[in-house]
Protein backbone atom coordinates (compact mmCIF):
# COMPACT_ATOMS: atom_id res chain seq x y z
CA UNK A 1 0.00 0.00 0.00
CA UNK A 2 2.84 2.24 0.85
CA UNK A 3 6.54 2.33 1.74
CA UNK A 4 7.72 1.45 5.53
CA UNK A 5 9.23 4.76 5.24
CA UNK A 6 6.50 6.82 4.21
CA UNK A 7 4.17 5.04 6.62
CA UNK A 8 6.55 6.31 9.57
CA UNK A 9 7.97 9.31 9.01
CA UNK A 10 6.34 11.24 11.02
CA UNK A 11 6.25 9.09 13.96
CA UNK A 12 8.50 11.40 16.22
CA UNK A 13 6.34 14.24 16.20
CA UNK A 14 4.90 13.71 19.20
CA UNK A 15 5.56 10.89 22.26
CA UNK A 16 -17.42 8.61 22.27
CA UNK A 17 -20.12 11.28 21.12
CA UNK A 18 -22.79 10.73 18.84
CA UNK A 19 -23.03 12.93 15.86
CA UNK A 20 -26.26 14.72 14.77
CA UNK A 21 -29.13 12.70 14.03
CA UNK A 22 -26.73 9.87 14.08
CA UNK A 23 -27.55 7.92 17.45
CA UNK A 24 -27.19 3.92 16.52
CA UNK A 25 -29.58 3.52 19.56
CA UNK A 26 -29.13 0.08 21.45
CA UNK A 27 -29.20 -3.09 19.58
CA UNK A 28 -32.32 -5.29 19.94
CA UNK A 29 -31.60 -8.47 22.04
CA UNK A 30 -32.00 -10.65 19.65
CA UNK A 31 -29.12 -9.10 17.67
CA UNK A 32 -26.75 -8.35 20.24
CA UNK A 33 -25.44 -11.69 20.64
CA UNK A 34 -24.60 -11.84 16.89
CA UNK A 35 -22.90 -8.41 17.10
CA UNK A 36 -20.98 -9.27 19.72
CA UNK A 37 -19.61 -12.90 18.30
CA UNK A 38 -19.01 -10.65 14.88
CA UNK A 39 -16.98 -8.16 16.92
CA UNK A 40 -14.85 -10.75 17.92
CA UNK A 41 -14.16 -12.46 14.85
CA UNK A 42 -13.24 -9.18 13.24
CA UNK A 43 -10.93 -8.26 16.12
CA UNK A 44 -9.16 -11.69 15.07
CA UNK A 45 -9.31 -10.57 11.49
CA UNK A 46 -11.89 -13.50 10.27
CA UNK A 47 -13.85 -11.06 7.93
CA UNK A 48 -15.46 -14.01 6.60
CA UNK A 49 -16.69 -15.49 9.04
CA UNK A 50 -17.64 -11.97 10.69
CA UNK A 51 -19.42 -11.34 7.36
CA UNK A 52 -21.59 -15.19 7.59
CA UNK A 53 -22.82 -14.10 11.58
CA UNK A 54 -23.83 -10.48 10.46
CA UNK A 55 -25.70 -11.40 7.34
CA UNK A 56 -27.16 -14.11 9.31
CA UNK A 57 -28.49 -11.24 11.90
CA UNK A 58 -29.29 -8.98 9.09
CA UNK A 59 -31.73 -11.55 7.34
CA UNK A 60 -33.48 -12.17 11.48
CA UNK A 61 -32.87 -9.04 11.85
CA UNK A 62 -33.56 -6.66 8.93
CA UNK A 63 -31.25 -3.40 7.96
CA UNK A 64 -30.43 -2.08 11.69
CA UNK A 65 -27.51 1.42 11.59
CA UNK A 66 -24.75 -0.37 13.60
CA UNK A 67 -25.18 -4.26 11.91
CA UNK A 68 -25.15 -2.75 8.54
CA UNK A 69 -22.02 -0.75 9.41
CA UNK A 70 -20.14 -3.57 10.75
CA UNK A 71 -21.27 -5.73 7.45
CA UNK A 72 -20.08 -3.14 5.29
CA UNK A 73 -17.08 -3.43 6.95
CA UNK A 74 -16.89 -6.85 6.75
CA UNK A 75 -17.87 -7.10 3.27
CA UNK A 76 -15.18 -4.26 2.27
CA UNK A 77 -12.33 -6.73 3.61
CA UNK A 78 -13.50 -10.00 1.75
CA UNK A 79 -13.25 -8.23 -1.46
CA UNK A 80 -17.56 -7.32 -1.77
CA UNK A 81 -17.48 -3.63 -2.45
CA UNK A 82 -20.79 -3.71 -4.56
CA UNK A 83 -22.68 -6.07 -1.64
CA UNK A 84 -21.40 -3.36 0.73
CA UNK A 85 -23.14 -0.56 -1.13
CA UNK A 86 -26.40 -2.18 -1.49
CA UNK A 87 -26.82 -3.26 1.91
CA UNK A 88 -25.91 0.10 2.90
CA UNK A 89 -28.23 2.09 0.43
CA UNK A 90 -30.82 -0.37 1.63
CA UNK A 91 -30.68 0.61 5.57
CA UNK A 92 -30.34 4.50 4.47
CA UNK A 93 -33.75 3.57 3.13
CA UNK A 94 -35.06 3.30 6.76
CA UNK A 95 -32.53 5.62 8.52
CA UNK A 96 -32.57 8.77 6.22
CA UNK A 97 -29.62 10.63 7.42
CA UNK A 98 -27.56 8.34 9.15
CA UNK A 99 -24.14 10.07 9.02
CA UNK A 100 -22.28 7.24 9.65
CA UNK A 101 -24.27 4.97 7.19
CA UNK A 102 -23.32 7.74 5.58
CA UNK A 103 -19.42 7.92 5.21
CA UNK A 104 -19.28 3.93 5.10
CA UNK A 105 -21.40 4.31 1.61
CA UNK A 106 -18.96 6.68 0.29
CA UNK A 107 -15.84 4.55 1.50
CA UNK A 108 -17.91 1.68 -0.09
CA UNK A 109 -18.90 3.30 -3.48
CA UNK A 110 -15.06 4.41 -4.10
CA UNK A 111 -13.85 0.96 -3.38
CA UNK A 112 -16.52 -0.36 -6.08
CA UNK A 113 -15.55 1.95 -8.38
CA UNK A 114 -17.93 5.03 -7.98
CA UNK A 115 -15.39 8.13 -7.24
CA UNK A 116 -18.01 10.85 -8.07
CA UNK A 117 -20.52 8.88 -6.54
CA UNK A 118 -18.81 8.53 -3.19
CA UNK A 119 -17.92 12.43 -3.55
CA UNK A 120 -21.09 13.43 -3.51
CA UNK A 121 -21.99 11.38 -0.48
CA UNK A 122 -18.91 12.83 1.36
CA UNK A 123 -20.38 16.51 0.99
CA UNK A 124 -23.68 15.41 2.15
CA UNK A 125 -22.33 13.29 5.08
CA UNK A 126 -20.25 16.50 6.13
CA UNK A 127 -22.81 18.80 5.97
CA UNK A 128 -25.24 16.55 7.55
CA UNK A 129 -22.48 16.15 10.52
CA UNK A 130 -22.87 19.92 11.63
CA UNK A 131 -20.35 22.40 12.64
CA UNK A 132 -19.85 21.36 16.74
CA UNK A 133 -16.21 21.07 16.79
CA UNK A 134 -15.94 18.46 19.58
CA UNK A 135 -18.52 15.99 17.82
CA UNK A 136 -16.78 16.16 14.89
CA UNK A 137 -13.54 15.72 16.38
CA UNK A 138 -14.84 12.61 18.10
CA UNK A 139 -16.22 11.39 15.25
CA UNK A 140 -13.13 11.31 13.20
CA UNK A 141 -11.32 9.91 16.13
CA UNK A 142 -13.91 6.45 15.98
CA UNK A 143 -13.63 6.40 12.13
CA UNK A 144 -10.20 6.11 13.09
CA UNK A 145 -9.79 3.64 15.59
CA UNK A 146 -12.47 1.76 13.40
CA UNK A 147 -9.27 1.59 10.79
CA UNK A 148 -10.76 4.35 8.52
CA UNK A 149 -8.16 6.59 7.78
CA UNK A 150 -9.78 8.66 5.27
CA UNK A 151 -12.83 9.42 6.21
CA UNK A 152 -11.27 10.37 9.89
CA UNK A 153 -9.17 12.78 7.40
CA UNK A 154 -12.09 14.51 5.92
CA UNK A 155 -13.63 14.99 9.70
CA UNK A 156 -10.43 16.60 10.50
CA UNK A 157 -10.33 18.74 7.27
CA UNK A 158 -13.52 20.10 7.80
CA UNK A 159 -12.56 21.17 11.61
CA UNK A 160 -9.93 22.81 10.10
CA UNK A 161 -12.27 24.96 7.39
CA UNK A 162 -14.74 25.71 10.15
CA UNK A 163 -12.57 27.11 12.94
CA UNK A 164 -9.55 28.90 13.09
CA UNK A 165 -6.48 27.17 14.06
CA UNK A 166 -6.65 27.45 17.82
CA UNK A 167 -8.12 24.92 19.70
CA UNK A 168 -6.65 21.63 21.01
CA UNK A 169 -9.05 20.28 18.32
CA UNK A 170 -7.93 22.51 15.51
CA UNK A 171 -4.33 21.36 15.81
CA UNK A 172 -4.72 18.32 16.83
CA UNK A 173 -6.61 18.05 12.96
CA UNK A 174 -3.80 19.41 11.32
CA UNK A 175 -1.25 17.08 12.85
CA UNK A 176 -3.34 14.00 12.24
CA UNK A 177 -3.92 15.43 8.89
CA UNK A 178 -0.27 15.96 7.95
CA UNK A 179 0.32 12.37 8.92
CA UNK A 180 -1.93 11.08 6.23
CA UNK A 181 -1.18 13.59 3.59
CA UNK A 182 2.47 12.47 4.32
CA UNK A 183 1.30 8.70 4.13
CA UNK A 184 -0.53 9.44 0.84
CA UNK A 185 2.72 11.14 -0.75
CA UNK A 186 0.52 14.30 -0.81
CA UNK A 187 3.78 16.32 0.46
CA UNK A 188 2.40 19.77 -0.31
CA UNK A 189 -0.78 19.22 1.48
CA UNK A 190 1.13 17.72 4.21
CA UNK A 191 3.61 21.21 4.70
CA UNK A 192 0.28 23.06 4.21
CA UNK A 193 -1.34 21.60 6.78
CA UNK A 194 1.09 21.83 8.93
CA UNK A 195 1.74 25.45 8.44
CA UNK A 196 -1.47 25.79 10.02
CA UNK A 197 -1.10 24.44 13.13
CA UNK A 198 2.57 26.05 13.33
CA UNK A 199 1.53 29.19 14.45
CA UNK A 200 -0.97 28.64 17.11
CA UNK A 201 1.16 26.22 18.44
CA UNK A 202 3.77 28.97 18.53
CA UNK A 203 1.45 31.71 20.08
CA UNK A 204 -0.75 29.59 22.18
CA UNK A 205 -1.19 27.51 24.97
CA UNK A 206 -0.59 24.24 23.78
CA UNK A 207 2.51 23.24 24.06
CA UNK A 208 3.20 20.35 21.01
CA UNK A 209 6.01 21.15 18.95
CA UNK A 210 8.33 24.00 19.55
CA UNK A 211 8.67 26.40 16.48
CA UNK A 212 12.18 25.17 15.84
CA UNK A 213 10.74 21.52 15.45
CA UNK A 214 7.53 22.96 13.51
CA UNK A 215 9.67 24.81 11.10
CA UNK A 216 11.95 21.23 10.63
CA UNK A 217 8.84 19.19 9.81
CA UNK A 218 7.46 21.93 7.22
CA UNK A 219 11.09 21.81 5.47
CA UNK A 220 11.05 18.17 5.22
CA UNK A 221 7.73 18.20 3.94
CA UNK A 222 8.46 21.05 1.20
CA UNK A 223 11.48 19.03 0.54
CA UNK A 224 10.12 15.82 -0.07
CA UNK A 225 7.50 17.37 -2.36
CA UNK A 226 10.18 18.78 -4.51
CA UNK A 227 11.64 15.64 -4.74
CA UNK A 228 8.59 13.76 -5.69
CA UNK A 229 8.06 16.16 -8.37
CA UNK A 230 11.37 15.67 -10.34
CA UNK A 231 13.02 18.12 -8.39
CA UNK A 232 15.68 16.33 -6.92
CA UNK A 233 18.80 18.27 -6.26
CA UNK A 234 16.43 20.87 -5.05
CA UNK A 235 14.67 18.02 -2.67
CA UNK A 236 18.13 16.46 -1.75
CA UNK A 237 19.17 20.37 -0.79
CA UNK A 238 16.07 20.98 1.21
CA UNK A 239 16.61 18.08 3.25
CA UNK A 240 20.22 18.79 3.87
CA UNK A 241 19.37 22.09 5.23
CA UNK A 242 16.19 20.71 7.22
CA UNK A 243 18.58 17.85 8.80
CA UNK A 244 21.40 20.91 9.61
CA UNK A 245 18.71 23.36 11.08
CA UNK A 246 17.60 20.62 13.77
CA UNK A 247 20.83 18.41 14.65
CA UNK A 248 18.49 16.14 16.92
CA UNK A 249 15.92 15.36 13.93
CA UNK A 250 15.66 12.06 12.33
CA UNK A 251 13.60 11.96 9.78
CA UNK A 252 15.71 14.47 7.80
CA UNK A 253 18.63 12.41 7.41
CA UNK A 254 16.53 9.32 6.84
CA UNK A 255 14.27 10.67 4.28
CA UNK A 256 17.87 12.08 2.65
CA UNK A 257 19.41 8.40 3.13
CA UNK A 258 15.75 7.21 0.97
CA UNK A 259 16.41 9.61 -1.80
CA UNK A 260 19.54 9.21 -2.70
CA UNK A 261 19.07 5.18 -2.65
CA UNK A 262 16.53 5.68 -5.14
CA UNK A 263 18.74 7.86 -7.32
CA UNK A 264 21.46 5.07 -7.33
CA UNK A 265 23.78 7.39 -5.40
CA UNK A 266 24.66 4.89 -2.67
CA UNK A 267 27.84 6.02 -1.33
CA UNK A 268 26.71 9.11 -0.47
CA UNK A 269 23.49 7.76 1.49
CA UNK A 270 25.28 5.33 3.22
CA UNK A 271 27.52 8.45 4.49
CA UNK A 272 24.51 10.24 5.53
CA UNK A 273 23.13 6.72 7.25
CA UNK A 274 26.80 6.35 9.20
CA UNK A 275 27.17 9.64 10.68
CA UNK A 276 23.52 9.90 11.71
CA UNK A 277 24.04 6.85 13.55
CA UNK A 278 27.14 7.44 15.05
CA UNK A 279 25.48 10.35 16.35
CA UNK A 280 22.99 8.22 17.79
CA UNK A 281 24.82 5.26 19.40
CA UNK A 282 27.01 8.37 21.24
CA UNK A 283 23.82 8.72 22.74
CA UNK A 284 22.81 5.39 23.90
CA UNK A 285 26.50 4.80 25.48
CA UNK A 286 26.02 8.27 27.01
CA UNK A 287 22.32 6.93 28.55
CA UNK A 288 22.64 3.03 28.80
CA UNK A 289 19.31 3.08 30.42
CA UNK A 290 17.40 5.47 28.65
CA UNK A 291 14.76 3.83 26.45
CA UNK A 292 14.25 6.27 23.94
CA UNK A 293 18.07 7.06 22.97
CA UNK A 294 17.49 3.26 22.00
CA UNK A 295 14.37 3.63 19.76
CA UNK A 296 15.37 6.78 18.23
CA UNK A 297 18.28 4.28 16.76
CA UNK A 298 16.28 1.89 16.00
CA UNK A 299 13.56 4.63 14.21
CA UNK A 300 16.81 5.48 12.02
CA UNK A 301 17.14 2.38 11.13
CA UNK A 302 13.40 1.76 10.21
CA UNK A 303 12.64 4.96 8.21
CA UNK A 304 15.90 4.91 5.86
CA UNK A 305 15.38 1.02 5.46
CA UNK A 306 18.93 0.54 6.54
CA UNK A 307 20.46 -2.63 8.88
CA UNK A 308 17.30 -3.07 10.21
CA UNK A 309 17.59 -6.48 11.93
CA UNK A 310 19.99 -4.31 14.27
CA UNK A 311 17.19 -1.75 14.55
CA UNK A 312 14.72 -4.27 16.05
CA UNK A 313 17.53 -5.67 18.40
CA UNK A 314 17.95 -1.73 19.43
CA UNK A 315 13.56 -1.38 19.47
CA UNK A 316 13.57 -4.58 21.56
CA UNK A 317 16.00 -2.56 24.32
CA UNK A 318 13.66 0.28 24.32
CA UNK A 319 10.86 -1.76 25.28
CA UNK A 320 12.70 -3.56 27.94
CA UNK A 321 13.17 -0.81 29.80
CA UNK A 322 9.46 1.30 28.81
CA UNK A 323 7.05 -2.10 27.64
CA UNK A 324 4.12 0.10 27.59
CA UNK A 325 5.29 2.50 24.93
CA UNK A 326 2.70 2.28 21.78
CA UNK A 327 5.56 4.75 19.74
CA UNK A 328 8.10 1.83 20.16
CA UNK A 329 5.81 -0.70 19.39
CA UNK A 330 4.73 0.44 16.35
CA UNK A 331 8.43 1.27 15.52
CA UNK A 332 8.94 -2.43 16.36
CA UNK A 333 5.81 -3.29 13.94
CA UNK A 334 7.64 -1.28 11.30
CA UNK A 335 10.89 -3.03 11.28
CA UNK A 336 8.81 -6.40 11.36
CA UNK A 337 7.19 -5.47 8.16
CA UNK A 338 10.60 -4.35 6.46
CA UNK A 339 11.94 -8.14 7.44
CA UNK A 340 8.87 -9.75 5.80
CA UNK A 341 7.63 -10.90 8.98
CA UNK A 342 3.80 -9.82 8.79
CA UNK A 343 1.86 -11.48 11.19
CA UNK A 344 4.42 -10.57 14.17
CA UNK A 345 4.39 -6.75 12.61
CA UNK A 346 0.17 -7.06 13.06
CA UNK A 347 0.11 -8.03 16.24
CA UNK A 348 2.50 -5.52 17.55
CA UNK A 349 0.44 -2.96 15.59
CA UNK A 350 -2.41 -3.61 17.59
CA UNK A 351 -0.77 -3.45 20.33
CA UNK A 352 0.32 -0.05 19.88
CA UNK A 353 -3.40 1.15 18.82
CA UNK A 354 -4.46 -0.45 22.33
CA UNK A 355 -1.41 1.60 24.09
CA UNK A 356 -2.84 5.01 22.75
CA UNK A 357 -5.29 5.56 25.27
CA UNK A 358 -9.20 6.76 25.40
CA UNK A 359 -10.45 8.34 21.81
CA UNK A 360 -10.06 12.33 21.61
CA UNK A 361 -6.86 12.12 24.23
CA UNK A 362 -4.93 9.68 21.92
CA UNK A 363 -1.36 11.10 20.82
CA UNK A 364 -2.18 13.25 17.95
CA UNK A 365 0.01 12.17 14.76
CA UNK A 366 0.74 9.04 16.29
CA UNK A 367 -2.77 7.72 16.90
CA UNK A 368 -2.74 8.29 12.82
CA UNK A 369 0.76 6.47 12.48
CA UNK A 370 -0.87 3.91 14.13
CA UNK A 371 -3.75 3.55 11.79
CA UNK A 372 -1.82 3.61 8.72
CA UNK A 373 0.62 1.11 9.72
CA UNK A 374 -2.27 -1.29 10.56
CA UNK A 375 -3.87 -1.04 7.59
CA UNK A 376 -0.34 -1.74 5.57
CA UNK A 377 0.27 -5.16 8.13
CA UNK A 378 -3.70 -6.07 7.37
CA UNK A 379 -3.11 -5.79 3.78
CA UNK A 380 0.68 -7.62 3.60
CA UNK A 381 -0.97 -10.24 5.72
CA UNK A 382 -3.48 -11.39 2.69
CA UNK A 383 -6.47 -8.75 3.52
CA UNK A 384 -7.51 -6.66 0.93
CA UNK A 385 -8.02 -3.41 2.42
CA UNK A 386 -9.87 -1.08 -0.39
CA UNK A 387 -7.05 2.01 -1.00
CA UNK A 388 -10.86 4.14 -0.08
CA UNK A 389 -9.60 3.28 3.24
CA UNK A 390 -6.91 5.93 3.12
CA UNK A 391 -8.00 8.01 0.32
CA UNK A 392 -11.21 8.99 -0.97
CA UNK A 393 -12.44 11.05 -3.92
């Protein structure tokens, strides 16, 4: 779906309501026992079988908001994008409105095919979601957690149009929005965004990013762009400068290390690679017990795709000494992926979802990190995750 590197680039940036007219109400007994057996065979990733329980429930049952949500969902990941929109157009039918109903028909009619379709649904979900910052906020945050990356980002964008960039919620958008700009190789959008939230974050009260580290992550966003758009020496130049304006940055030199590996110019990236990691083993023998001297190695090693069965022995050391870190343990999930080792990179994605912490107060950027990386161990692992979960029209 996308590079290791992309998906965890920005990793180091940082360490539920109802919407309007959008209540799912509470399930009738005689469906609750066949929700709750289908939540727990999609937790353990058996779609299909998921799928046989819920369309079992649906035909006792009849089109109920949350069952046909969780169908859709199960039908999206066995490959049944056109089942997904009919059962969903069917329960809209007798819940006129439904915003979530809603979004899952547009993820489902751009996964079958139907991009102008499912952007017309988006603007009428959106608009049908109101304007109260906090519900929308939370709403994006379930979408989220629910493995929906895109439609989380279009919650988040519109947060962004409505208010000014002030609130905990406002930047809190824009960083989870930069993440999956970033993750969709939308660069520009990515520096945009995060212009955004630099300045509040500069002037205000919460305390994120500093502007130093603000003004890094824009620079390696710009740069990247460049480089994407056939603009290399430029790019290569822009990340130079972004990895010399903040010494204790990472993904600089790593995204650098990337670059020049894919224009053939080896020698120089593995110069980059050595004395970035010099740097950083200085700092592990200068803090032998300080976990996170240990994972920023290893997060060297895992964005520039470089020694990284020596990364993992370094990400293991971090979580020896902090075990309940979700940023390590999606690092580690990272550097399982890049070894071809899916199933152990899955589980140790989950884990770091479940290490996040409550919806709204999960790590902004991170809880999106998360997300994306589960989504890319899902799909490696045989599941074919529609790219609508990520990006939509």
């Amino acid at each position: 779906m996308r590079k290791v590197a992309v998906l965890i680039m920005i990793s180091t940036l940082l360490q539920a309501c109802s919407a309007p007219g959008n209540d799912p109400g509470e399930v009738p007994a005689d469906a609750s026992g066949a929700f709750e057996r289908a939540e727990r065979l999609m937790s353990a990733y058996e779609y299909q079988a998921a799928r046989e329980v819920l369309t079992d429930a649906w035909e006792a049952d009849g089109p109920r908001p949350e069952l046909a949500a969780m169908l859709a969902e199960s039908e999206l990941l066995t490959g049944r994008a056109d089942r997904a929109v009919e059962r969903l157009e069917e329960t809209l039918e007798h819940h006129e409105g439904d915003v979530r109903l809603l979004f899952w028909l547009a993820v489902a009619s751009s996964a079958a095919g139907r991009q102008e379709r499912a952007a017309e649904i988006i603007d009428e979900a959106l608009a049908l979601a109101g304007e109260k910052e906090a519900v929308l906020y939370d709403l994006a945050e379930e979408f989220l957690r629910r493995g929906v990356p895109s439609v989380a980002g279009a919650l988040y964008g519109k947060i962004i149009e409505v208010y000014p960039t002030e609130s905990q919620f406002d930047i809190f958008s824009c960083l989870q929005l930069a993440v999956l700009h970033y993750a969709n190789e939308d660069y520009d959008k990515a520096a945009r965004v995060m212009k955004l939230a630099a300045r509040p974050m500069e002037r205000g009260d919460i305390s994120i990013l500093t502007p130093h580290e603000s003004q890094y992550w824009i620079a390696v966003f710009e740069a990247m762009h460049l480089a994407a758009g056939g603009m290399i020496e430029e790019g290569i130049t822009g990340l130079r400068n972004a990895a010399a304006s903040y010494p204790p940055g990472i993904a600089a030199d790593a995204a650098l290390v990337v670059v020049l590996d894919g224009e053939g110019r080896e020698e120089e990236a593995s110069g980059v690679y050595v004395l970035a990691a010099r740097r950083l083993a200085d700092a592990i023998n200068a803090e032998p017990e300080d976990a996170r001297a240990y994972h920023e190695a290893a997060l060297l090693s895992a964005l520039s795709g470089r020694e990284v069965a020596e990364g993992l022995r370094l990400c293991r050391w971090a979580l020896t000494l902090q075990p309940l870190m979700g940023e390590f343990m999606d690092t580690k999930a990272a550097l399982l992926l890049a070894l071809g080792r899916h199933e152990e990179a899955l589980r140790h994605s989950e884990r770091a979802i479940a290490l996040a912490g409550a919806a709204r107060w999960s790590p902004p950027a991170l809880s999106m990190t998360f997300a994306l990386r589960r989504l890319d161990a899902l799909e490696k692992c045989g599941v074919p995750v529609p790219a609508a979960f990520t990006r939509l029209p």
